[in-house]
PDB file of N, CA and C in Angstrom:
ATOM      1  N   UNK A   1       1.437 -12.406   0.934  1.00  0.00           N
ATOM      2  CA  UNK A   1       1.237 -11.475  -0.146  1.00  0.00           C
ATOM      3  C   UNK A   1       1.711 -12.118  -1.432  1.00  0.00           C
ATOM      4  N   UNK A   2       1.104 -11.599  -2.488  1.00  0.00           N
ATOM      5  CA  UNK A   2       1.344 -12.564  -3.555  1.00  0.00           C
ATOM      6  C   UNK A   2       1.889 -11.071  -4.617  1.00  0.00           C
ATOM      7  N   UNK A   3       2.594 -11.860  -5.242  1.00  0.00           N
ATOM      8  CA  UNK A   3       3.803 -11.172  -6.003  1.00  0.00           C
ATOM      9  C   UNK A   3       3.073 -10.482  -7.411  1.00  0.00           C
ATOM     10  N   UNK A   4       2.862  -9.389  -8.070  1.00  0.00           N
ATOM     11  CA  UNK A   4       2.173  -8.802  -8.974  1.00  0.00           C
ATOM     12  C   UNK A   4       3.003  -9.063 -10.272  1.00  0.00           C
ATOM     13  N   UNK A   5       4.492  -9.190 -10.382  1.00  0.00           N
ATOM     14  CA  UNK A   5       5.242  -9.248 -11.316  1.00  0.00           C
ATOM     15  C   UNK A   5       6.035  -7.982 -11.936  1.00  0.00           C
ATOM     16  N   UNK A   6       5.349  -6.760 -10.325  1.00  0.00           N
ATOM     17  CA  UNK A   6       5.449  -5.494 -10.834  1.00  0.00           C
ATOM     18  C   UNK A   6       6.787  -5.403  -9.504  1.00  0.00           C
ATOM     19  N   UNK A   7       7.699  -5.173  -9.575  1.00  0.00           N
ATOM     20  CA  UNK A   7       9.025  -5.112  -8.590  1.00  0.00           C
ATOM     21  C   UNK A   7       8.901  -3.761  -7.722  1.00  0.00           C
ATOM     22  N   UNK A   8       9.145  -3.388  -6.934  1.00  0.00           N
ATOM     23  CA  UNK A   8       9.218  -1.990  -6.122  1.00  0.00           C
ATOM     24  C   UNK A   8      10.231  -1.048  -6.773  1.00  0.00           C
ATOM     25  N   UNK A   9      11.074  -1.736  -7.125  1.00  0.00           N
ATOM     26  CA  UNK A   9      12.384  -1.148  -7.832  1.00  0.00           C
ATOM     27  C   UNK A   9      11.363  -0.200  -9.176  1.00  0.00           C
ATOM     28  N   UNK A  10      10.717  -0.962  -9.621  1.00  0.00           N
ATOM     29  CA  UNK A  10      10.009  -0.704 -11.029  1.00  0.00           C
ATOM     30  C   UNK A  10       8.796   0.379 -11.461  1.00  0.00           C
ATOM     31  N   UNK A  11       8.708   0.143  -9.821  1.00  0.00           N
ATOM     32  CA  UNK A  11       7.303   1.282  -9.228  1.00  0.00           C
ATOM     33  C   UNK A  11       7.477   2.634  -9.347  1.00  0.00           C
ATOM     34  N   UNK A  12       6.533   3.424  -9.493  1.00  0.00           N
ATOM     35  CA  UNK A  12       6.864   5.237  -9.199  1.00  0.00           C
ATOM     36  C   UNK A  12       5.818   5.635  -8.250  1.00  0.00           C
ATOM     37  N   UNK A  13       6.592   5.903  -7.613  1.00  0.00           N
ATOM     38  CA  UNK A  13       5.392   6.695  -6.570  1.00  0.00           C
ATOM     39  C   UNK A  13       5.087   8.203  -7.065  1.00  0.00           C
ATOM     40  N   UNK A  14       3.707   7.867  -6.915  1.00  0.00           N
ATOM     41  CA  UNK A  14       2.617   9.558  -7.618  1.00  0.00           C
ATOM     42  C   UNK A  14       2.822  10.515  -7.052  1.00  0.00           C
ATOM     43  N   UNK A  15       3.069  11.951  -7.903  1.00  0.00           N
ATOM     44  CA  UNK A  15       3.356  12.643  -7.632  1.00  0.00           C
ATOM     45  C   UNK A  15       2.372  13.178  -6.547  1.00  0.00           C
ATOM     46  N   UNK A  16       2.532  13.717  -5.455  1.00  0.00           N
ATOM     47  CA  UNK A  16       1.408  14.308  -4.392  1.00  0.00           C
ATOM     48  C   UNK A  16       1.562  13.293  -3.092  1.00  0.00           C
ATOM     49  N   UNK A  17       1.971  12.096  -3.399  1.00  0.00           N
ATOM     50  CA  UNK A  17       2.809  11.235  -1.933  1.00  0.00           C
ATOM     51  C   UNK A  17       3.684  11.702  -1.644  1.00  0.00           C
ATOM     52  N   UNK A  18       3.565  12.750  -0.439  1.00  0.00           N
ATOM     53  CA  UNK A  18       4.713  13.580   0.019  1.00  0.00           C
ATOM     54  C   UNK A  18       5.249  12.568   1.430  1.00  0.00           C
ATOM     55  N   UNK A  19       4.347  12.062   2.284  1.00  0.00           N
ATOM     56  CA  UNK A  19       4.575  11.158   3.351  1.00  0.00           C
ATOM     57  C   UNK A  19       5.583  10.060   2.768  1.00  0.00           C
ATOM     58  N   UNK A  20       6.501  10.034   4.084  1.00  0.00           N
ATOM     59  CA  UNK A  20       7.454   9.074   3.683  1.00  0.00           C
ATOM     60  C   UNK A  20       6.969   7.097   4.027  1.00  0.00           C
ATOM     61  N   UNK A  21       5.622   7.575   5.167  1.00  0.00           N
ATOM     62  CA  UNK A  21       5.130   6.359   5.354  1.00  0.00           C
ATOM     63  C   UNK A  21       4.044   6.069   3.903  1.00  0.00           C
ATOM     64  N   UNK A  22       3.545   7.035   3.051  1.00  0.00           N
ATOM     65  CA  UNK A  22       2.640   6.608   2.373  1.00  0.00           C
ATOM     66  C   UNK A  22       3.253   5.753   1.375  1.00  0.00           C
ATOM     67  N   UNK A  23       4.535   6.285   1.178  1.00  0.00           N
ATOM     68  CA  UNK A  23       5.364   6.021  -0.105  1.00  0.00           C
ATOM     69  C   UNK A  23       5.734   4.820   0.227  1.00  0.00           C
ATOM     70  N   UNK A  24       6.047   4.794   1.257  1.00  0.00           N
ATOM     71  CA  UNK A  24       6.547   3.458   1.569  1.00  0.00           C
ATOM     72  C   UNK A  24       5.086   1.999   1.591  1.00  0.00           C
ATOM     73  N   UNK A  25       3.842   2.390   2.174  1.00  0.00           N
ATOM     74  CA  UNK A  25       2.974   1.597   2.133  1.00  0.00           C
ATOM     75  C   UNK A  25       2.349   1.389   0.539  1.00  0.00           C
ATOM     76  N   UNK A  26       2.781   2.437  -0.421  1.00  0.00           N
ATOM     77  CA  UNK A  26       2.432   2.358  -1.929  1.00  0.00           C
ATOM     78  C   UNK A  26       3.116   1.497  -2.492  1.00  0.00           C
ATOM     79  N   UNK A  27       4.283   1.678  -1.995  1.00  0.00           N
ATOM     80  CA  UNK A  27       5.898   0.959  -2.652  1.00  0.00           C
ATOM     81  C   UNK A  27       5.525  -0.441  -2.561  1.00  0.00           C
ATOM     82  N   UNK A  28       4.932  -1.037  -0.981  1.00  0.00           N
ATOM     83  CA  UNK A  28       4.946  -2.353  -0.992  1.00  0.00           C
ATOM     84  C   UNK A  28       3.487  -3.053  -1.401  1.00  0.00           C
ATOM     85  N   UNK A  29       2.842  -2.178  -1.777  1.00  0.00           N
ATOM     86  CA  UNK A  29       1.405  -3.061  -2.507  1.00  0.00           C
ATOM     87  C   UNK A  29       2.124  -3.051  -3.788  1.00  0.00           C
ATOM     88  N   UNK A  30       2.958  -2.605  -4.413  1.00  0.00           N
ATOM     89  CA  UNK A  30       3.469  -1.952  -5.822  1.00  0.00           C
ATOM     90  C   UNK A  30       3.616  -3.557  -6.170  1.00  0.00           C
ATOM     91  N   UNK A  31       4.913  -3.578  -5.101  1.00  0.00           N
ATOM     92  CA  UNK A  31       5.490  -5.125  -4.714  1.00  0.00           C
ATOM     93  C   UNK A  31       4.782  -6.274  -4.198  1.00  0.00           C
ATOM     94  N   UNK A  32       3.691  -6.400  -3.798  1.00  0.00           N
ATOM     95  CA  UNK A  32       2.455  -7.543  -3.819  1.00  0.00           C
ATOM     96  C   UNK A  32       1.238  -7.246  -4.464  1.00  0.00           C
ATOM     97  N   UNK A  33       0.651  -8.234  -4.747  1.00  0.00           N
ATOM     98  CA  UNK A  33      -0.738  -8.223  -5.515  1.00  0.00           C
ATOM     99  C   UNK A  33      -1.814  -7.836  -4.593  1.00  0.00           C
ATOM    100  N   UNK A  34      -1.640  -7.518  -3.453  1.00  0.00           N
ATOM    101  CA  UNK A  34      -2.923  -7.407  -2.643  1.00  0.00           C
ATOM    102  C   UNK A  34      -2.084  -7.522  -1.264  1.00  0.00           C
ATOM    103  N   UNK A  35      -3.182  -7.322   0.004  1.00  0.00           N
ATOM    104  CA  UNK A  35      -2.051  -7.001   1.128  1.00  0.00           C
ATOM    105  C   UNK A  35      -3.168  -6.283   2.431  1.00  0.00           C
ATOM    106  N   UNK A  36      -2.957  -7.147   3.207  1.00  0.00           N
ATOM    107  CA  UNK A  36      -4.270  -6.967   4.153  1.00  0.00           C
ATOM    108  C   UNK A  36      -3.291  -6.129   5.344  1.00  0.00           C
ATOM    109  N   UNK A  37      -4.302  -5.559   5.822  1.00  0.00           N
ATOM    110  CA  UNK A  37      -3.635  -4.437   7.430  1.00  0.00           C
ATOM    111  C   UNK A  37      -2.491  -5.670   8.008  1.00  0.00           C
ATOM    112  N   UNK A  38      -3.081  -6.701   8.453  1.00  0.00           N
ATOM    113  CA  UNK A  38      -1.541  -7.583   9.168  1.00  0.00           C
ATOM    114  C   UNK A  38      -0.990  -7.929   8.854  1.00  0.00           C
ATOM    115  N   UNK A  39      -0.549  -8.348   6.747  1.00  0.00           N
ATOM    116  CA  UNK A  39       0.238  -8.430   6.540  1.00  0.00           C
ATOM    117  C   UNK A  39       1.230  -7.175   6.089  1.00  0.00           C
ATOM    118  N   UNK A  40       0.484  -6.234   5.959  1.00  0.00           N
ATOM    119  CA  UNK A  40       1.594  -5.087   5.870  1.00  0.00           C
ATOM    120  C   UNK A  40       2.208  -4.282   7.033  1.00  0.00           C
ATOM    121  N   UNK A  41       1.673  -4.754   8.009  1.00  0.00           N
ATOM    122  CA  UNK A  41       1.803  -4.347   9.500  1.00  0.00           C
ATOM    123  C   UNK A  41       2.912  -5.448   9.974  1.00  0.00           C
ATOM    124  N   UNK A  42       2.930  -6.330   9.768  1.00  0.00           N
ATOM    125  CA  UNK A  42       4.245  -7.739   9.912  1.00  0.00           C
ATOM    126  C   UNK A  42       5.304  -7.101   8.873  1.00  0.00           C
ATOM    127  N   UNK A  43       5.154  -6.615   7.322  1.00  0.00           N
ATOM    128  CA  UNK A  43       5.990  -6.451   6.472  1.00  0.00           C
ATOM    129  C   UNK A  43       7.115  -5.253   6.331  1.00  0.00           C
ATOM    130  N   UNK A  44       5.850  -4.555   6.880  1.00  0.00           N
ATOM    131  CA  UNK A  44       6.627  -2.916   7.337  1.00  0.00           C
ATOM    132  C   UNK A  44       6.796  -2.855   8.428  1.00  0.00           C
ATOM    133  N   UNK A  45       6.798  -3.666  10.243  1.00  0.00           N
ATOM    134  CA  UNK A  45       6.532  -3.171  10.988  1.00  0.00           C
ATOM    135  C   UNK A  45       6.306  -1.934  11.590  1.00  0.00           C
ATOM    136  N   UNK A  46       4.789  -1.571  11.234  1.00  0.00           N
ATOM    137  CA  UNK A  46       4.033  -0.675  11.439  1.00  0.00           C
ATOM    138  C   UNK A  46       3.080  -1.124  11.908  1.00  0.00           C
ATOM    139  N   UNK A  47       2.164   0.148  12.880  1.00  0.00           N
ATOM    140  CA  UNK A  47       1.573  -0.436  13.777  1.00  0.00           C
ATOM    141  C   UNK A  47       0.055  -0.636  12.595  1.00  0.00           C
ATOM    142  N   UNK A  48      -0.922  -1.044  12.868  1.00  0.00           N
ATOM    143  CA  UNK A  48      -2.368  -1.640  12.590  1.00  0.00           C
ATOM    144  C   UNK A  48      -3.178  -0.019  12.320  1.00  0.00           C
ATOM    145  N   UNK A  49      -2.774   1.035  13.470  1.00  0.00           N
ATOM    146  CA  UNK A  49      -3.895   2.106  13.609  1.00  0.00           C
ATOM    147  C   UNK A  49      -3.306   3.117  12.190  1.00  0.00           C
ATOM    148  N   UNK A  50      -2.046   3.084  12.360  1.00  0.00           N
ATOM    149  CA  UNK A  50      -1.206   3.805  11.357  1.00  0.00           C
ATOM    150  C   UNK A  50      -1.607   3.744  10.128  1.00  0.00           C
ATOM    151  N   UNK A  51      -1.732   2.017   9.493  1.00  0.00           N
ATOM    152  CA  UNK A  51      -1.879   1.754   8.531  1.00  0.00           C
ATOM    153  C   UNK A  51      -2.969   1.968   8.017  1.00  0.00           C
ATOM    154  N   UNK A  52      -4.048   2.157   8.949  1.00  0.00           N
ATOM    155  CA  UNK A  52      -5.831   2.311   8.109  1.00  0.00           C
ATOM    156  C   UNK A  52      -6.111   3.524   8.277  1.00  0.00           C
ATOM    157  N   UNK A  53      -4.845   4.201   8.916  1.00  0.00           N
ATOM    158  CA  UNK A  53      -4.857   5.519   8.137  1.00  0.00           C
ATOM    159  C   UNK A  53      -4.323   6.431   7.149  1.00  0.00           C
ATOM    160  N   UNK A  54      -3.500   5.735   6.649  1.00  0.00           N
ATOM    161  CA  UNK A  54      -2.749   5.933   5.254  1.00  0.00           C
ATOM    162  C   UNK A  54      -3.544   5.111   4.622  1.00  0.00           C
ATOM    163  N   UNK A  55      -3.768   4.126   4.783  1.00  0.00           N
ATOM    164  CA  UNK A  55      -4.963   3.412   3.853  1.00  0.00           C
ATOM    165  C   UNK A  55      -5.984   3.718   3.327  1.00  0.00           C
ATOM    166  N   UNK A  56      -6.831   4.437   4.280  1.00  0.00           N
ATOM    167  CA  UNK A  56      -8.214   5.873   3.989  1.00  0.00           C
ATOM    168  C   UNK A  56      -7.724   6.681   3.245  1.00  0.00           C
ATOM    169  N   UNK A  57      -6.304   7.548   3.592  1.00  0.00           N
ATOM    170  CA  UNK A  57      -6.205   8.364   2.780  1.00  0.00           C
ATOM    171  C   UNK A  57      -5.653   8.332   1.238  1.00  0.00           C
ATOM    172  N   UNK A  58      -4.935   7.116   1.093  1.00  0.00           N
ATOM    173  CA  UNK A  58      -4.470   6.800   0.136  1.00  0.00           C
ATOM    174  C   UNK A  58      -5.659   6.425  -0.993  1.00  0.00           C
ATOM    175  N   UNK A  59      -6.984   5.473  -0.297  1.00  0.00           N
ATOM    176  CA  UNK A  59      -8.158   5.207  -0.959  1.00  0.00           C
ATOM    177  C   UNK A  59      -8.853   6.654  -1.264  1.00  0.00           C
ATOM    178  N   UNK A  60      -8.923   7.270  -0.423  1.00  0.00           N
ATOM    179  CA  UNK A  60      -9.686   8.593  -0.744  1.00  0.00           C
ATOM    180  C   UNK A  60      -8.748   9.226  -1.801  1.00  0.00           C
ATOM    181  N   UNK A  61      -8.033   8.962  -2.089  1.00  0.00           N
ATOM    182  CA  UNK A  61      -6.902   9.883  -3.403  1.00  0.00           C
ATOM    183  C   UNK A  61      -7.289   9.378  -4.490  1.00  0.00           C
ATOM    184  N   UNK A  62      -7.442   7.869  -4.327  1.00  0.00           N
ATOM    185  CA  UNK A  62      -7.666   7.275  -5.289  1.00  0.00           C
ATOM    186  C   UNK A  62      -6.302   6.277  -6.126  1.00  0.00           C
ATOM    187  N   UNK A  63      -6.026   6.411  -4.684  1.00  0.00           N
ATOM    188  CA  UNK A  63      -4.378   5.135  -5.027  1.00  0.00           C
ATOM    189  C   UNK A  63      -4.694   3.824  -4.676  1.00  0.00           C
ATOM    190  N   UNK A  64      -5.069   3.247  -4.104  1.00  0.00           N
ATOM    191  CA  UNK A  64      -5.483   2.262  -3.289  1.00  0.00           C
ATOM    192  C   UNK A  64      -7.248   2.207  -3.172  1.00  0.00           C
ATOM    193  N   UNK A  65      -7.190   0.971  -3.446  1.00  0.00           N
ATOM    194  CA  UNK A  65      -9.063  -0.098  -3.397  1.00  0.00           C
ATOM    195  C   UNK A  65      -8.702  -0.864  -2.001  1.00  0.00           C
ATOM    196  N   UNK A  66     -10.001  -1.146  -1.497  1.00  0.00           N
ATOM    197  CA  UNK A  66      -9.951  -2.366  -0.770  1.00  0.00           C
ATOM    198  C   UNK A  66     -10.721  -3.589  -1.145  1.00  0.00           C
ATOM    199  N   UNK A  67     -10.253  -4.737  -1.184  1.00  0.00           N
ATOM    200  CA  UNK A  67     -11.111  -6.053  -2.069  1.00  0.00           C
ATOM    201  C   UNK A  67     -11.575  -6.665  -0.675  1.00  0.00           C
ATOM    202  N   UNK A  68     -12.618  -6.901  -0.032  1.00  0.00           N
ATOM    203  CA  UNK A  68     -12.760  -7.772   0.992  1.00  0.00           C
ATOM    204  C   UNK A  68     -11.447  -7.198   2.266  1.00  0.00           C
ATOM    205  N   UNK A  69     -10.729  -8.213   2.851  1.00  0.00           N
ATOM    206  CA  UNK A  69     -10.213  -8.050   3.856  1.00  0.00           C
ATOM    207  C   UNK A  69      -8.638  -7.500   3.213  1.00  0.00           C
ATOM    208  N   UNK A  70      -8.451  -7.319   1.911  1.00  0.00           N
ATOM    209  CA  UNK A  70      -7.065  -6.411   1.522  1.00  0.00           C
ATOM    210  C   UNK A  70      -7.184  -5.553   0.993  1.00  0.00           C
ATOM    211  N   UNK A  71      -5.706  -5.036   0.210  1.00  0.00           N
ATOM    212  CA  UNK A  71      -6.193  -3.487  -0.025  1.00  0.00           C
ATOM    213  C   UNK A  71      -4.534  -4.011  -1.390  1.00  0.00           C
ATOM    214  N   UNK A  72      -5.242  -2.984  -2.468  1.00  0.00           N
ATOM    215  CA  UNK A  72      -4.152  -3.141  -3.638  1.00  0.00           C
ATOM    216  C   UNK A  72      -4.268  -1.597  -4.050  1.00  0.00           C
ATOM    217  N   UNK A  73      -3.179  -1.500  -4.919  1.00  0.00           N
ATOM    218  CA  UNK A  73      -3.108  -0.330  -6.006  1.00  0.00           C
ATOM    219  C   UNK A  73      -4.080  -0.486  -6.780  1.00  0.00           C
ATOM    220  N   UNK A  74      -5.063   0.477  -7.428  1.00  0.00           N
ATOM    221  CA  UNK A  74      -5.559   1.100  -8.444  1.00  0.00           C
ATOM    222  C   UNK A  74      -5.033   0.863  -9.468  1.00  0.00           C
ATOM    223  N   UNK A  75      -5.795   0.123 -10.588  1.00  0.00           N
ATOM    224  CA  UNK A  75      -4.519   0.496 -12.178  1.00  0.00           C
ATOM    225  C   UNK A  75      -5.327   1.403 -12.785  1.00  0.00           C
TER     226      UNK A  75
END
């Protein structure tokens, strides 16, 4: 994962992320530039099925894109 310049510390998670896993999978794209299912599945150990489903829903909110085989924050 490659580093955005944007820190987690620095991040706000949007109001309406009530899940403590979403916040947490927001938090760490916050903290990389991009970030594919296995590397956030190695980073968070979390499982693979978990993640592409906070991932859908997070994309369907409109927090999260997917570029090819990763997935980033929305600016």
């Amino acid at each position: 994962m490659k580093s955005s310049g944007q820190s987690a510390d620095d991040a706000t998670v949007p109001a309406g992320l009530d899940a403590a896993s979403s916040k947490l999978v927001y938090l760490c794209l916050a903290e990389a530039d991009r970030a594919t299912i296995t590397e956030l599945a190695e980073t968070l150990d979390m499982r693979k099925l978990a993640l592409y489903s906070i991932l859908g829903s997070l994309a369907d909110r409109g927090f999260v894109e997917r570029e090819g085989e990763a997935y980033r924050l929305v600016d």
